[in-house]
C-alpha atoms as a PDB file:
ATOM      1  CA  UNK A   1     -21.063 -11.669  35.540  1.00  0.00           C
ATOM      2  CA  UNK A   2     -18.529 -11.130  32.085  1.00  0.00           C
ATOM      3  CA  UNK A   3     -16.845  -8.360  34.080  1.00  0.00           C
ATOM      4  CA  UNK A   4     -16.475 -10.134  37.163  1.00  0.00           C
ATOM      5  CA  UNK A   5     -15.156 -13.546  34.836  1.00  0.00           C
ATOM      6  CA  UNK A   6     -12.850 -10.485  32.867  1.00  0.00           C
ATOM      7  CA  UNK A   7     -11.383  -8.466  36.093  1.00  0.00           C
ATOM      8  CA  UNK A   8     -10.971 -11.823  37.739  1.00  0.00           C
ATOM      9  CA  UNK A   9      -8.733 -13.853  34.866  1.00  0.00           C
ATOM     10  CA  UNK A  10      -6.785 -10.467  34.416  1.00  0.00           C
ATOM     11  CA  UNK A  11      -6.288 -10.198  38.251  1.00  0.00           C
ATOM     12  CA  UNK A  12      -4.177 -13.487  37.745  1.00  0.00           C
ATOM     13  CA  UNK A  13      -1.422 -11.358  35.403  1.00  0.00           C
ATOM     14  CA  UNK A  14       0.182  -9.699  38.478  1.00  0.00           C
ATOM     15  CA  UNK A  15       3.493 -10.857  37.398  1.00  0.00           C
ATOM     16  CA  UNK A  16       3.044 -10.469  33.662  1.00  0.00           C
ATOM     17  CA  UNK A  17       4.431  -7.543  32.661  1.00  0.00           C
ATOM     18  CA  UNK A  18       8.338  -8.309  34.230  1.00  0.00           C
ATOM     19  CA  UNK A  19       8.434 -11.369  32.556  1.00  0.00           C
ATOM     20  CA  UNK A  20       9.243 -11.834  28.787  1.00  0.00           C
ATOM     21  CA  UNK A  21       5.971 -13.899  27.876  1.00  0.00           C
ATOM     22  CA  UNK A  22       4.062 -10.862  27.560  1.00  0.00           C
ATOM     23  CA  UNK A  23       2.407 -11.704  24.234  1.00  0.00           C
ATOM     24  CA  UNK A  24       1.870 -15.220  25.172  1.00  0.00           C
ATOM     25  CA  UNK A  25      -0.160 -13.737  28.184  1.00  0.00           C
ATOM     26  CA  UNK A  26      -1.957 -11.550  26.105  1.00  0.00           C
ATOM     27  CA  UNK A  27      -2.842 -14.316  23.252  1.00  0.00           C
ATOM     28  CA  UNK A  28      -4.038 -16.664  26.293  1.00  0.00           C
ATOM     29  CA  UNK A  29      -6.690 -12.953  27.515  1.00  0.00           C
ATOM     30  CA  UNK A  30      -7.594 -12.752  23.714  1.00  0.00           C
ATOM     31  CA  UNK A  31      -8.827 -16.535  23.940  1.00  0.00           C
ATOM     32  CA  UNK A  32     -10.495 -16.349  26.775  1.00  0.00           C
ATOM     33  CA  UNK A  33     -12.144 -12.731  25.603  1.00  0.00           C
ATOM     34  CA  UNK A  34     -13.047 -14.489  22.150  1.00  0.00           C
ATOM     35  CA  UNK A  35     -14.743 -17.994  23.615  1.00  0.00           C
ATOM     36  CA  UNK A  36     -16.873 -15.397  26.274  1.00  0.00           C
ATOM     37  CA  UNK A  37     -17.433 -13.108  22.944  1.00  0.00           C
ATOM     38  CA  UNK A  38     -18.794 -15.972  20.941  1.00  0.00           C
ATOM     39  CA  UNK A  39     -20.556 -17.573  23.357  1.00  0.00           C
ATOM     40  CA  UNK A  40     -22.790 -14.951  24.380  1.00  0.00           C
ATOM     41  CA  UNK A  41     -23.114 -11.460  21.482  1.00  0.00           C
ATOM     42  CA  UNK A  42     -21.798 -12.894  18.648  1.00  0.00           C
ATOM     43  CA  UNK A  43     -17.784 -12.873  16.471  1.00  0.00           C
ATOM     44  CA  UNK A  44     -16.772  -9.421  17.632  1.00  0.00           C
ATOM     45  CA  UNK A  45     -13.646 -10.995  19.019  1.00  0.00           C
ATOM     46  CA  UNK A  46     -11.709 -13.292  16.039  1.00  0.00           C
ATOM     47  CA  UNK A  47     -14.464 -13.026  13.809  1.00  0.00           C
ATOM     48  CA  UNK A  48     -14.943 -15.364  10.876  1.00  0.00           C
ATOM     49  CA  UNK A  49     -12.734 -18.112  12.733  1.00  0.00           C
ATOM     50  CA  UNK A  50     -14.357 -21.585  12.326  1.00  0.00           C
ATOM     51  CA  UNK A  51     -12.637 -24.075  14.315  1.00  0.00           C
ATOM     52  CA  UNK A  52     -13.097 -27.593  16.292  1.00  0.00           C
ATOM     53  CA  UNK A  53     -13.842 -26.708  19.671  1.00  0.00           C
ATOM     54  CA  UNK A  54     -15.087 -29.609  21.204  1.00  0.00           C
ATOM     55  CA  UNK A  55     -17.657 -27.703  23.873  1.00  0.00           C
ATOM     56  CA  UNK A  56     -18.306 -24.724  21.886  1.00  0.00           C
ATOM     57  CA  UNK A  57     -20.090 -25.417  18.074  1.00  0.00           C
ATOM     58  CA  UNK A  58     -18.165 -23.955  15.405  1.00  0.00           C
ATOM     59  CA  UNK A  59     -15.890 -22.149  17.771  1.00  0.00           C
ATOM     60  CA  UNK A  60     -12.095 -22.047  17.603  1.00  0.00           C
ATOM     61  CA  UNK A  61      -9.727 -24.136  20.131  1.00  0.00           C
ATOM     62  CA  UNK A  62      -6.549 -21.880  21.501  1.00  0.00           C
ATOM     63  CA  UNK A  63      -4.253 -23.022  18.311  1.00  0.00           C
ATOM     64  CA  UNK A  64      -6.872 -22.109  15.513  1.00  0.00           C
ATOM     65  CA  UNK A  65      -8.018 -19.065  17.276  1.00  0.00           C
ATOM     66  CA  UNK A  66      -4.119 -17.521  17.247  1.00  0.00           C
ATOM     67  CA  UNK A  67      -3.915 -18.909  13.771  1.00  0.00           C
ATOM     68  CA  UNK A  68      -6.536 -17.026  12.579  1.00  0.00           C
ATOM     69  CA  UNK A  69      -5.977 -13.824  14.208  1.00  0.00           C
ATOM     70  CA  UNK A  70      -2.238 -13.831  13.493  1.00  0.00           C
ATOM     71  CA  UNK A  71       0.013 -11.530  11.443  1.00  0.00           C
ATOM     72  CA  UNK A  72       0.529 -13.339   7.830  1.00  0.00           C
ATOM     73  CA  UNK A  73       3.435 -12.345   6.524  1.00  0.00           C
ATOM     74  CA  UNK A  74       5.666 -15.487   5.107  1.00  0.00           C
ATOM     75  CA  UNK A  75       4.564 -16.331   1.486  1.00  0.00           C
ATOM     76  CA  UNK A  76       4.498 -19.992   0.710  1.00  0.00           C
ATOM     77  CA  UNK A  77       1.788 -22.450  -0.424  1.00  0.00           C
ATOM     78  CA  UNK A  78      -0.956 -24.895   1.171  1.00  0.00           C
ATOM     79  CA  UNK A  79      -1.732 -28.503   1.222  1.00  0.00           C
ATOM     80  CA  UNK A  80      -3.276 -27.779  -2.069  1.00  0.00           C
ATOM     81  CA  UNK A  81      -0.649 -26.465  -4.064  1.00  0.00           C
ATOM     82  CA  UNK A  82      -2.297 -22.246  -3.178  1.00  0.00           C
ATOM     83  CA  UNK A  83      -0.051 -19.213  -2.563  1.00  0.00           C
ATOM     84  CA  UNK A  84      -1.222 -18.185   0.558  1.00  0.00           C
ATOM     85  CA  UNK A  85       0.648 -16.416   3.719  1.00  0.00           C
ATOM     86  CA  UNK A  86       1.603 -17.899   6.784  1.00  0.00           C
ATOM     87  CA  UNK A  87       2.250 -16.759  10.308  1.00  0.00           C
ATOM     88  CA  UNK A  88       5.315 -17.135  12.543  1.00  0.00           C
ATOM     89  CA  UNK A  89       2.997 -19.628  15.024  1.00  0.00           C
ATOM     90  CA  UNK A  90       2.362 -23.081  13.343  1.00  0.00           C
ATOM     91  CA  UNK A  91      -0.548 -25.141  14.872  1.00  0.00           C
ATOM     92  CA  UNK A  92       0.427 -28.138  14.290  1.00  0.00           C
ATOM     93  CA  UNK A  93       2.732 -27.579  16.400  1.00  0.00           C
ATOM     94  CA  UNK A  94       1.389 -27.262  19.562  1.00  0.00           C
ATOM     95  CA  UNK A  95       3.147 -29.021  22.505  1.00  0.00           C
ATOM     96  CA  UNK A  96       1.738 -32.150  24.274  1.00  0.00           C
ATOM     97  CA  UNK A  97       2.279 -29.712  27.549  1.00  0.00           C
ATOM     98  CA  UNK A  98      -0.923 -28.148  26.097  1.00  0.00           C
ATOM     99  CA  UNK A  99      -3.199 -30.754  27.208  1.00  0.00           C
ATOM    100  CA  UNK A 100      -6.689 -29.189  26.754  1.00  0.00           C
ATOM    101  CA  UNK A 101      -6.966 -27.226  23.146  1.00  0.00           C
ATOM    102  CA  UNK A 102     -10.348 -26.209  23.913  1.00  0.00           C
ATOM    103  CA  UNK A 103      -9.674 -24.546  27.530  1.00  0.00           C
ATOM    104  CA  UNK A 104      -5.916 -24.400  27.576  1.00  0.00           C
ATOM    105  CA  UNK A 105      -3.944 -23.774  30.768  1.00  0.00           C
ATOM    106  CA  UNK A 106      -3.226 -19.996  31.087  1.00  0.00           C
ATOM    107  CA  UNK A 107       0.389 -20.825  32.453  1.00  0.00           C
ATOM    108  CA  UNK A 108       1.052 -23.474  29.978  1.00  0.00           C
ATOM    109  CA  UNK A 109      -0.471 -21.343  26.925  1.00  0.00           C
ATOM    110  CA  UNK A 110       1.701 -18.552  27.854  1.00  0.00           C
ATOM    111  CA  UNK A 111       4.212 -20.173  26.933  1.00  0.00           C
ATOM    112  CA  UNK A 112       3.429 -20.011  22.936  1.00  0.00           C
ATOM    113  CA  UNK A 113       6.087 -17.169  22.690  1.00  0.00           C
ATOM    114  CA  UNK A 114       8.816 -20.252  23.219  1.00  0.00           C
ATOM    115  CA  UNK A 115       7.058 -22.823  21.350  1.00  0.00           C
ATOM    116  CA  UNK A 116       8.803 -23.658  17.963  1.00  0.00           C
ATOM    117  CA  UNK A 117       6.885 -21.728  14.968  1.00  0.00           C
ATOM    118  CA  UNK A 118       7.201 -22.586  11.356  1.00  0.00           C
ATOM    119  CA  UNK A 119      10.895 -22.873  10.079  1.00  0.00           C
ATOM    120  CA  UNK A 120      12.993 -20.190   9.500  1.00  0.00           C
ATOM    121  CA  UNK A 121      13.823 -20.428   5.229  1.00  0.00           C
ATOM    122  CA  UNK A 122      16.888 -17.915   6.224  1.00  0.00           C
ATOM    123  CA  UNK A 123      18.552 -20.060   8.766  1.00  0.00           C
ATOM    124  CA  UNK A 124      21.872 -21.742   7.492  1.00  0.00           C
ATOM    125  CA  UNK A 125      21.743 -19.059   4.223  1.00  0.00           C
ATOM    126  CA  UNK A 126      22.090 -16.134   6.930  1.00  0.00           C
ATOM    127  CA  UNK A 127      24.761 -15.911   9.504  1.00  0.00           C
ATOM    128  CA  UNK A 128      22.936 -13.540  11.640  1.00  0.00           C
ATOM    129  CA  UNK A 129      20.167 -15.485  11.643  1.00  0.00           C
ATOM    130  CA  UNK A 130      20.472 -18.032  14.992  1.00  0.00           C
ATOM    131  CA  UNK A 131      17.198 -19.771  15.374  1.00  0.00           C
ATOM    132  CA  UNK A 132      16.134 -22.393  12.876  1.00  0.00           C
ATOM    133  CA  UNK A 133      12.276 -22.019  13.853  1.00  0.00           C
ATOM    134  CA  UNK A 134      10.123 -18.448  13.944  1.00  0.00           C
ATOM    135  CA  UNK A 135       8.613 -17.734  17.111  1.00  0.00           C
ATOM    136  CA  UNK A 136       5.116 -16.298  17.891  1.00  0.00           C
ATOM    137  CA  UNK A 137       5.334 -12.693  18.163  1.00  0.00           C
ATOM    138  CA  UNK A 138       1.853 -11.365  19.185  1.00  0.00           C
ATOM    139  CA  UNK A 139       1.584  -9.994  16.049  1.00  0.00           C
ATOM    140  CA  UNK A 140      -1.940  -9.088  15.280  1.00  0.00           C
ATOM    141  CA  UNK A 141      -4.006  -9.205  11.612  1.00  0.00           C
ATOM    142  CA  UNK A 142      -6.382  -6.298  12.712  1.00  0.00           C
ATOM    143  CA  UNK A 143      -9.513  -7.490  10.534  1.00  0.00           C
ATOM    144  CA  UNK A 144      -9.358 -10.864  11.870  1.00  0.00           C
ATOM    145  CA  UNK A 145      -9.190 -10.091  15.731  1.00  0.00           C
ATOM    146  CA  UNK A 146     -11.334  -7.664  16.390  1.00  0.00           C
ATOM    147  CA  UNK A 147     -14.415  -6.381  14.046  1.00  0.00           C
ATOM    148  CA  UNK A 148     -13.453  -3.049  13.477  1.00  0.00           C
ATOM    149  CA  UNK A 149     -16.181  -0.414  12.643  1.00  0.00           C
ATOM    150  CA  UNK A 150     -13.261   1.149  10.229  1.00  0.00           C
ATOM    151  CA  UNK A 151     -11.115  -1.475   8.462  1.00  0.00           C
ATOM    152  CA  UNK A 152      -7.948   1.015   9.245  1.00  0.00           C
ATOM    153  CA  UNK A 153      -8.385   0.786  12.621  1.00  0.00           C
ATOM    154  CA  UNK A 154      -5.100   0.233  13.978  1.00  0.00           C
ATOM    155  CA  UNK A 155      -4.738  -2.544  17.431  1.00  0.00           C
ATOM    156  CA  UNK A 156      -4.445   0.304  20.150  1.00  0.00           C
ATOM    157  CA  UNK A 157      -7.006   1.951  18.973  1.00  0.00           C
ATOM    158  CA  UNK A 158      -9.636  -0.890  18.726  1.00  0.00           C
ATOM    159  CA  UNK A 159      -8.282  -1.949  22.589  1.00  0.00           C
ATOM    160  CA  UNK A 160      -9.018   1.399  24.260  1.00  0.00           C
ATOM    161  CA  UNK A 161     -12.835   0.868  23.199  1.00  0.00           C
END
């Protein structure tokens, strides 16, 4: 039944691959992969995210999921005052177009590669820099998507298993 739920959903990407919202395709697969992951074996997808889905206890909704599993590379601090790292995709900034957190619409969820990320410290300082907000670039932290047997595992590799 997961493979038939799996070859189904990625039926639907027919089109994907000549359009420019690749990663935002992908991200939307990874959710889907991670809630049928964590509902039935266990965190191998996006393990150690803890989120607020509404249907699914202690599961992740679309936004916290691609938080947690994205590339951290902007230095700043939290709420609390912490050095941490950010990504380029913000959650709270999710558009209202995204009307269902917990089982977004594929098309509409797609669409994170457009969405406005966290601001961009180098626009006005830079003139090559042209866009005052970072966009989502499908930019993976390997540890956090997918458990890796071998903490070097690099993204291809953990895919083709």
């Amino acid at each position: 039944m997961k493979l038939f739920t799996v070859a189904l959903f990625a039926s639907s990407f027919t089109s994907v691959l000549a359009s420019g919202r690749v990663a935002g395709w992908e991200a939307v697969t990874f959710y889907y992969a991670y809630l049928m992951d964590v509902g039935t074996s266990g965190n191998t997808i996006g393990p150690g995210c803890k989120g607020t889905h509404k249907t699914i206890k202690g599961a992740c909704n679309f936004p916290e999921f691609i938080d947690h599993i994205q590339q951290k590379s902007i230095r700043g601090k939290d709420a609390n005052g912490q050095k941490t790292k950010f990504g380029n995709f913000d959650p709270a900034k999710v558009p209202s177009s995204l009307e269902d957190l917990n089982f977004p619409d594929p098309e509409e969820a797609s669409k994170i590669t457009e969405w406005e990320g966290r601001e961009n410290t180098n626009y006005g300082k830079d003139p090559r820099v042209t866009e005052k907000y970072l966009k989502f670039t499908g930019a993976y932290s390997n540890g956090k998507f997918v458990k890796a047997a071998d903490d070097k595992e690099k993204h291809n590799t953990i895919l083709k298993r």
